[in-house]
Protein backbone atom coordinates (compact mmCIF):
# COMPACT_ATOMS: atom_id res chain seq x y z
CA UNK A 1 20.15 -82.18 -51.20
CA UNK A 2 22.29 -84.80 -53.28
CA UNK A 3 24.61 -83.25 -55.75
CA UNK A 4 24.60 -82.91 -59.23
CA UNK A 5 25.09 -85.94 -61.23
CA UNK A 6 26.83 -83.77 -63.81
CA UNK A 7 28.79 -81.07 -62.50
CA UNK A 8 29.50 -82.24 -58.93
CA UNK A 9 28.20 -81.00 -55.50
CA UNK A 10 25.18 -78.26 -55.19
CA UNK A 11 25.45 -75.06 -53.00
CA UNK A 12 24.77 -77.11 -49.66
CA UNK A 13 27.31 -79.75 -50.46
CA UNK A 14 29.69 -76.77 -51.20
CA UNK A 15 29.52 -75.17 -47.86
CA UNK A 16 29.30 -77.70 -45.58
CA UNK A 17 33.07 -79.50 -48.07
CA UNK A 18 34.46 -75.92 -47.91
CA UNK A 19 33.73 -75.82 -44.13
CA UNK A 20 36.65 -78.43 -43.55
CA UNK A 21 38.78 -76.74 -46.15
CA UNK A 22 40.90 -73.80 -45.57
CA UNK A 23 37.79 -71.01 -46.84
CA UNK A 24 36.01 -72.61 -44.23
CA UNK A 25 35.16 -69.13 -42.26
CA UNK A 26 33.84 -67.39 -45.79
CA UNK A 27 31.93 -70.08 -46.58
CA UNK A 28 30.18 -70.72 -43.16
CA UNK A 29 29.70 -66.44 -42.86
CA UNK A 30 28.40 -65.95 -46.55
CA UNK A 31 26.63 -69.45 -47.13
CA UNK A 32 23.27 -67.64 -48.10
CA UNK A 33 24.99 -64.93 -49.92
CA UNK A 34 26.35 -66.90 -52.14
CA UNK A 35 23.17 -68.65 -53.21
CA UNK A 36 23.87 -67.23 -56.52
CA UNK A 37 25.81 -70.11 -57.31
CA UNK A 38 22.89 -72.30 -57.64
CA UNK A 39 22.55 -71.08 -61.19
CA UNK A 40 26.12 -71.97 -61.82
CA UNK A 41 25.38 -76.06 -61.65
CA UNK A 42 27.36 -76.44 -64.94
CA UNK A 43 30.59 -75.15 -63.45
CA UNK A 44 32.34 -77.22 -61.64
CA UNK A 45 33.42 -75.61 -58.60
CA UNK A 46 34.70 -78.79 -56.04
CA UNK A 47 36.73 -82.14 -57.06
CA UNK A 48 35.86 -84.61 -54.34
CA UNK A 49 36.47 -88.06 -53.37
CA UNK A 50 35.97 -90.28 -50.59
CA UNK A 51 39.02 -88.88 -48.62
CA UNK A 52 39.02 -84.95 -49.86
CA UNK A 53 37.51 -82.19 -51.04
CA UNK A 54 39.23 -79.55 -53.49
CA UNK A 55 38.26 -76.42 -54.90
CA UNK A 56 38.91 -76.08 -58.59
CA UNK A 57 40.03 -73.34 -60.48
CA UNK A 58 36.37 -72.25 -61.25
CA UNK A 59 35.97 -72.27 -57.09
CA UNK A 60 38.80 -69.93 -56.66
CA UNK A 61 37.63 -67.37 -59.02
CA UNK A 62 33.96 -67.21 -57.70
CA UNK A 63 35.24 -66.76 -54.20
CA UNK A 64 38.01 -64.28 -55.30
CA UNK A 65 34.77 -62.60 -57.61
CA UNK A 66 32.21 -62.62 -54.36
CA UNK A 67 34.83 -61.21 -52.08
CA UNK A 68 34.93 -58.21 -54.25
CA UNK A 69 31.37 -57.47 -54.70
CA UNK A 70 31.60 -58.42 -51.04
CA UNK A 71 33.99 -55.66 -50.33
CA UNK A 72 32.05 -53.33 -52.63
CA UNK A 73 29.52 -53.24 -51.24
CA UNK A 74 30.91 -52.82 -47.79
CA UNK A 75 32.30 -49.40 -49.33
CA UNK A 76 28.91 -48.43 -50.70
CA UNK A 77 27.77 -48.73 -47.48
CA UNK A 78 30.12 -46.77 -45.59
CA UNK A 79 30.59 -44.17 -48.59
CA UNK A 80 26.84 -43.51 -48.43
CA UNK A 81 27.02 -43.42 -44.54
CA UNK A 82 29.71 -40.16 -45.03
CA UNK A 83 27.22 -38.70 -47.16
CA UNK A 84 24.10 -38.71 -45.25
CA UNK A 85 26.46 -37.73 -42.47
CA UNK A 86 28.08 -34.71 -44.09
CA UNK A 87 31.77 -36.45 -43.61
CA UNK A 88 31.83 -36.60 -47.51
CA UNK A 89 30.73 -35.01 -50.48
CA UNK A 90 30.98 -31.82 -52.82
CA UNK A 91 29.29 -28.28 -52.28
CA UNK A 92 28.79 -26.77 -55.14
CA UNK A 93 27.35 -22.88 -54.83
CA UNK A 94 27.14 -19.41 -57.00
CA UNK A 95 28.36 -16.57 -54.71
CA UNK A 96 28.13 -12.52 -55.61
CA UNK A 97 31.63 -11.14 -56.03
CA UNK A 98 31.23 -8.75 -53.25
CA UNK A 99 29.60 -11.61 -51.04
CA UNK A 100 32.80 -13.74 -51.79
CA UNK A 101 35.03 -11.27 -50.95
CA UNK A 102 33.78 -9.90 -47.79
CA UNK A 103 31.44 -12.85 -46.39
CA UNK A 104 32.32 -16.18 -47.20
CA UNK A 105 36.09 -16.43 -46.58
CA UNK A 106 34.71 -16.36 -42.84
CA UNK A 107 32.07 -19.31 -43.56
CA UNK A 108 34.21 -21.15 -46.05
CA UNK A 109 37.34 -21.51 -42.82
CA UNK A 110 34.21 -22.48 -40.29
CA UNK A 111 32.75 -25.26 -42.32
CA UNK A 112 36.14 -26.48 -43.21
CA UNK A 113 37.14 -26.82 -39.65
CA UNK A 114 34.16 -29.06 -38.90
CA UNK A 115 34.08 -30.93 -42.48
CA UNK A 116 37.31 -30.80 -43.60
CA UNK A 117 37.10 -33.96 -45.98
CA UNK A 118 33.96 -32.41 -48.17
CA UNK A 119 34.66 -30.64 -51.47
CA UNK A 120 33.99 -26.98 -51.71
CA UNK A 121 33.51 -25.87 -55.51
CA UNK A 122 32.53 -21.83 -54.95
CA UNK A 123 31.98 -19.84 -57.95
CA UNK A 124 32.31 -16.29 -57.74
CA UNK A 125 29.97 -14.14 -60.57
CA UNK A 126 28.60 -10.71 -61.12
CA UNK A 127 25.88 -9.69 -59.07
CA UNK A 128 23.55 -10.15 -62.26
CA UNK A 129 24.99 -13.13 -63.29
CA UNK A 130 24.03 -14.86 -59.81
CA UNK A 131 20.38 -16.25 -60.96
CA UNK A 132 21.15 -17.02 -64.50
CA UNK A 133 24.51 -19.30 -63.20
CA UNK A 134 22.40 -21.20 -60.15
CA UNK A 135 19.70 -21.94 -63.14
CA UNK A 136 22.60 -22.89 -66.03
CA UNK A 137 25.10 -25.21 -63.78
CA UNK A 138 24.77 -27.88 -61.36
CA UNK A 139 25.58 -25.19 -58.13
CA UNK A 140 22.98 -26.52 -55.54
CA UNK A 141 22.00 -23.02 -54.50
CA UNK A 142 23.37 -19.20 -54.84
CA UNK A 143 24.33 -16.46 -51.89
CA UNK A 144 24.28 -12.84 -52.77
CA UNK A 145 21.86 -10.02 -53.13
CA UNK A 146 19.09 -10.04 -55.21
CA UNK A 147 15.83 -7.57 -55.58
CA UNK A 148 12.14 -8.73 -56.33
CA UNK A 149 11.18 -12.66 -56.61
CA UNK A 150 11.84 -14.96 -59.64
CA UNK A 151 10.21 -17.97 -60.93
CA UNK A 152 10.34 -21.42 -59.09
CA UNK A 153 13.21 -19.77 -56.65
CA UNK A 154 13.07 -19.57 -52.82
CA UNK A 155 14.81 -16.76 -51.70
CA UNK A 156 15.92 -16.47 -47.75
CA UNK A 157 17.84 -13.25 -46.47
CA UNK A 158 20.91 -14.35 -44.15
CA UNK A 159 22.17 -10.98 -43.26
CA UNK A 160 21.41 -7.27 -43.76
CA UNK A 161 23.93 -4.75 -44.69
CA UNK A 162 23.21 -0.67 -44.25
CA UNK A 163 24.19 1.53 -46.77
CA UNK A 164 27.45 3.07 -45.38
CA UNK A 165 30.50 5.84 -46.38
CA UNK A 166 33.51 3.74 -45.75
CA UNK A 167 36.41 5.71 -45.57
CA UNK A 168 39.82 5.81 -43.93
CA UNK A 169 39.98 5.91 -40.35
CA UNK A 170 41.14 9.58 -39.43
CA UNK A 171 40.07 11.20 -36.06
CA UNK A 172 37.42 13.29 -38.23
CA UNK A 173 35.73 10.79 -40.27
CA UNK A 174 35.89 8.16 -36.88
CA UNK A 175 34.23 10.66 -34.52
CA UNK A 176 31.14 10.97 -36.94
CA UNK A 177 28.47 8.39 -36.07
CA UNK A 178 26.58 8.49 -39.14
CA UNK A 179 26.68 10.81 -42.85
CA UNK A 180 23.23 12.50 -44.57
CA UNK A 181 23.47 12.31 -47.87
CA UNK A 182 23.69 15.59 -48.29
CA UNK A 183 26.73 15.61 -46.19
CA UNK A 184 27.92 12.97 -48.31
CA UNK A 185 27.57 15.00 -51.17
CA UNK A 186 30.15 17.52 -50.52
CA UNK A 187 32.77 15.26 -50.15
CA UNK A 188 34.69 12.80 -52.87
CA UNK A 189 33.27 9.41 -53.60
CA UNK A 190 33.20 6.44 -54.82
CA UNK A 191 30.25 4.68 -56.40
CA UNK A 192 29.04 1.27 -58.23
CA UNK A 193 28.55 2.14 -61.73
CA UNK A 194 24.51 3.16 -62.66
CA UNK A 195 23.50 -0.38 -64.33
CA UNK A 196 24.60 -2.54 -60.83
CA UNK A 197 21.89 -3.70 -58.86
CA UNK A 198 23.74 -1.61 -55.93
CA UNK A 199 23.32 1.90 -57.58
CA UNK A 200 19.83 1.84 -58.93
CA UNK A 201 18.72 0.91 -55.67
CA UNK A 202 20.71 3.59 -54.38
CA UNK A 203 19.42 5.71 -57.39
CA UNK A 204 15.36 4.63 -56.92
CA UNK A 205 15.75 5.55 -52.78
CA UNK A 206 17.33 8.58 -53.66
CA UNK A 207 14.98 9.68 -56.56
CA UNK A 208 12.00 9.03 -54.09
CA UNK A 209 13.17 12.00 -52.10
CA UNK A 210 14.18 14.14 -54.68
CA UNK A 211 17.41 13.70 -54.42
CA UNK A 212 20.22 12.77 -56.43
CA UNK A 213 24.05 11.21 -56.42
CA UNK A 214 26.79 12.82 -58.45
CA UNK A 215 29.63 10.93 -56.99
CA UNK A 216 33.09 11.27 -58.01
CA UNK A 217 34.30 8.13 -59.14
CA UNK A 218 32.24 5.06 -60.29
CA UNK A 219 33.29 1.76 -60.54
CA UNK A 220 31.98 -1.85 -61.31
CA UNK A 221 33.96 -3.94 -58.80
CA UNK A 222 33.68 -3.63 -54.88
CA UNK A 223 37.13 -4.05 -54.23
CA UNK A 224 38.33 -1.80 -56.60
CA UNK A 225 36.37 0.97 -54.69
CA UNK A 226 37.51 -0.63 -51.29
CA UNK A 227 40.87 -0.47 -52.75
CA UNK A 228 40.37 3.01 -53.88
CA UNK A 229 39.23 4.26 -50.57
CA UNK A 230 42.21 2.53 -48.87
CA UNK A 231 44.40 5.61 -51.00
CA UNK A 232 42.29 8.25 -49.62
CA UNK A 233 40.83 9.07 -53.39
CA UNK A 234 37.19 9.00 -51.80
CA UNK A 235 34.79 7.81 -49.42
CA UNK A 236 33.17 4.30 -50.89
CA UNK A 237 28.97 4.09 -51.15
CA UNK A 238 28.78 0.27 -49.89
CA UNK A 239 26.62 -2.27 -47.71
CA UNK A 240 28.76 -2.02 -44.51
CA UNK A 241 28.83 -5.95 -44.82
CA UNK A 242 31.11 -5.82 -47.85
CA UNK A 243 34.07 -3.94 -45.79
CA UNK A 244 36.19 -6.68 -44.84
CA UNK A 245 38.08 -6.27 -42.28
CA UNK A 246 40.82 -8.29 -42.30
CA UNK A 247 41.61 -7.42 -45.77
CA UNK A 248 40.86 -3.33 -45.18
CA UNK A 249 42.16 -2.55 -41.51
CA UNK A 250 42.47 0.92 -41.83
CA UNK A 251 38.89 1.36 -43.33
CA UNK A 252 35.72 1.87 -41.61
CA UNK A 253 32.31 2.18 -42.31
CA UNK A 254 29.22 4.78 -41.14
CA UNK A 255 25.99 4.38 -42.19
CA UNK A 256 24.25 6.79 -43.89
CA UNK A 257 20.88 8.14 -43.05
CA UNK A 258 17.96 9.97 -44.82
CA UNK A 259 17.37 8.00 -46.25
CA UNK A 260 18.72 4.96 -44.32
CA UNK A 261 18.91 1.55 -46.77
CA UNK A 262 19.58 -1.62 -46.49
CA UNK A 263 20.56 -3.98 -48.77
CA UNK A 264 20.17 -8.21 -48.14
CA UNK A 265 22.54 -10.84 -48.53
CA UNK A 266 20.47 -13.52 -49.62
CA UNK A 267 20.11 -17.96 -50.17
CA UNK A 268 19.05 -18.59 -53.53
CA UNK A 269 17.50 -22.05 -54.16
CA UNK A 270 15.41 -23.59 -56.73
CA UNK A 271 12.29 -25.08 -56.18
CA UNK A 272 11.55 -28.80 -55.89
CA UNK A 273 15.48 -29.62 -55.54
CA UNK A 274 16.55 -31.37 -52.82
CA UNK A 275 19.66 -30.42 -51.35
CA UNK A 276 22.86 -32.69 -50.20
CA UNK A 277 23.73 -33.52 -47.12
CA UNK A 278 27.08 -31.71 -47.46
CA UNK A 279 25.00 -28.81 -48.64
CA UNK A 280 22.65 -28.72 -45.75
CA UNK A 281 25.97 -28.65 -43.39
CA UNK A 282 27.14 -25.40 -45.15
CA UNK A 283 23.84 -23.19 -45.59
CA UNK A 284 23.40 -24.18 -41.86
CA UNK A 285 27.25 -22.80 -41.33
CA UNK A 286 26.21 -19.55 -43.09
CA UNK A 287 22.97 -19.06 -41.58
CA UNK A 288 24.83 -19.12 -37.95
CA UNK A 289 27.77 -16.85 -39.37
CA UNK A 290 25.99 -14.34 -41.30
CA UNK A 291 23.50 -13.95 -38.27
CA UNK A 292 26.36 -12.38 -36.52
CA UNK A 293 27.70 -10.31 -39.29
């Protein structure tokens, strides 16, 4: 092609001057990425004569400006690569208190050993509170327990916990292998107030059989009844899944029977929403740890 009368060389005139000057390697690599600057034929961008070829000013800054959209885009690229590979990214989630507490420390240090440069935003609610903060915020899904089904949500149980007296770990309360209720009734305890999720289950079971709980204390937080426990003021009525260990060493847990419940820990997700890579990688993590819990 000849070059333009008017503003000097076109795009093929360019590349094959800049070749013999000293941007010769971006120019021969990005010739047809830079075809853009065939709608640029009123900017100057080489002075040349019979001897030489210079870039003007105008030259400069368009290489300067495609080597950053260049370089860019080369991030994009890689940044979106991370992603789809779970090496990058935020988790955001709703978590039950008592899930929080005695669950997910154990899944949050497992998925940070294997993706250690994602985000983890965890917000720990009520138990009631779980469904109406996955449906309010931007968390990509919820873990606690929850009874019945709700609107345009998938529920998935990742572990089941039996209703258990956890008490202190004495040679008398060890050698039992599991409590009736009625047993349970003669001794001190420690219950979830009546309006948690916990105790009306406990309360509907219990009614079925025409029976009824009168327990000594009752509280609204797991750990305060953990805590309670710990200073031999009662045995706690809990999921044996919310006694953690680590935390409570000289507590332990046996179920109680007629009637025997259980009580899920569930995944909460809406319909129709896809989630991230990042939080595919950590539902997967707490499928495979809950499973053992």
């Amino acid at each position: 092609m000849s070059p333009c009368g008017n503003c000097g060389p076109s795009l093929p005139c360019i590349a094959r001057a800049a070749s013999r000057g000293p941007r010769a390697s971006w120019a021969s690599r990005n010739r047809r990425r830079a075809s853009w600057f065939n709608s640029s034929k009123c900017v100057k961008l080489f002075d040349r004569s019979t001897r030489s070829v210079h870039p003007t000013l105008a030259a400069d800054e368009a290489f300067h400006a495609a080597e950053r959209m260049l370089s860019d885009a080369l991030g994009l690229s890689r940044r979106m690569h991370d992603l789809a590979q779970a090496r990058a990214g935020r988790v955001a989630f709703v978590a039950s208190a008592g899930a929080a507490s005695a669950l997910l420390p154990q899944v949050l240090a497992k998925f940070r050993a294997g993706h250690p440069e994602i985000d983890i935003d965890m917000r720990d609610v009520a138990a009631d509170d779980l469904v109406p903060r996955l449906i309010a915020t931007d968390a990509e899904f919820a873990i606690g327990s929850v009874e019945g089904e709700f609107a345009e949500m998938t529920i998935e149980t990742l572990t089941r916990g039996r209703l258990s007296a956890i008490g202190r770990r004495t040679a008398d309360f060890a050698a039992r292998r599991a409590l009736t209720w009625d047993e349970l009734a003669q001794l001190p305890t420690i219950a979830m107030r009546r309006e948690t999720r916990i105790r009306m289950q406990i309360d509907q079971a219990l009614g079925a059989q025409g029976k009824h709980l009168s327990p000594t204390y009752e509280v609204t937080l797991i750990n305060t009844a953990l805590a309670m426990t710990a200073q031999g003021l009662g045995l706690a009525i809990l999921p044996a899944t919310m006694l953690p260990a680590d935390q409570f060493p000289t507590l332990i847990a046996r179920p109680l029977i007629r009637p025997a419940i259980t009580r899920p820990v569930s995944l909460l997700q809406r319909q129709g929403r896809t989630l991230s890579p990042a939080a595919h990688a950590f539902v997967a993590t707490a499928r495979m740890v809950l499973a053992g819990s």
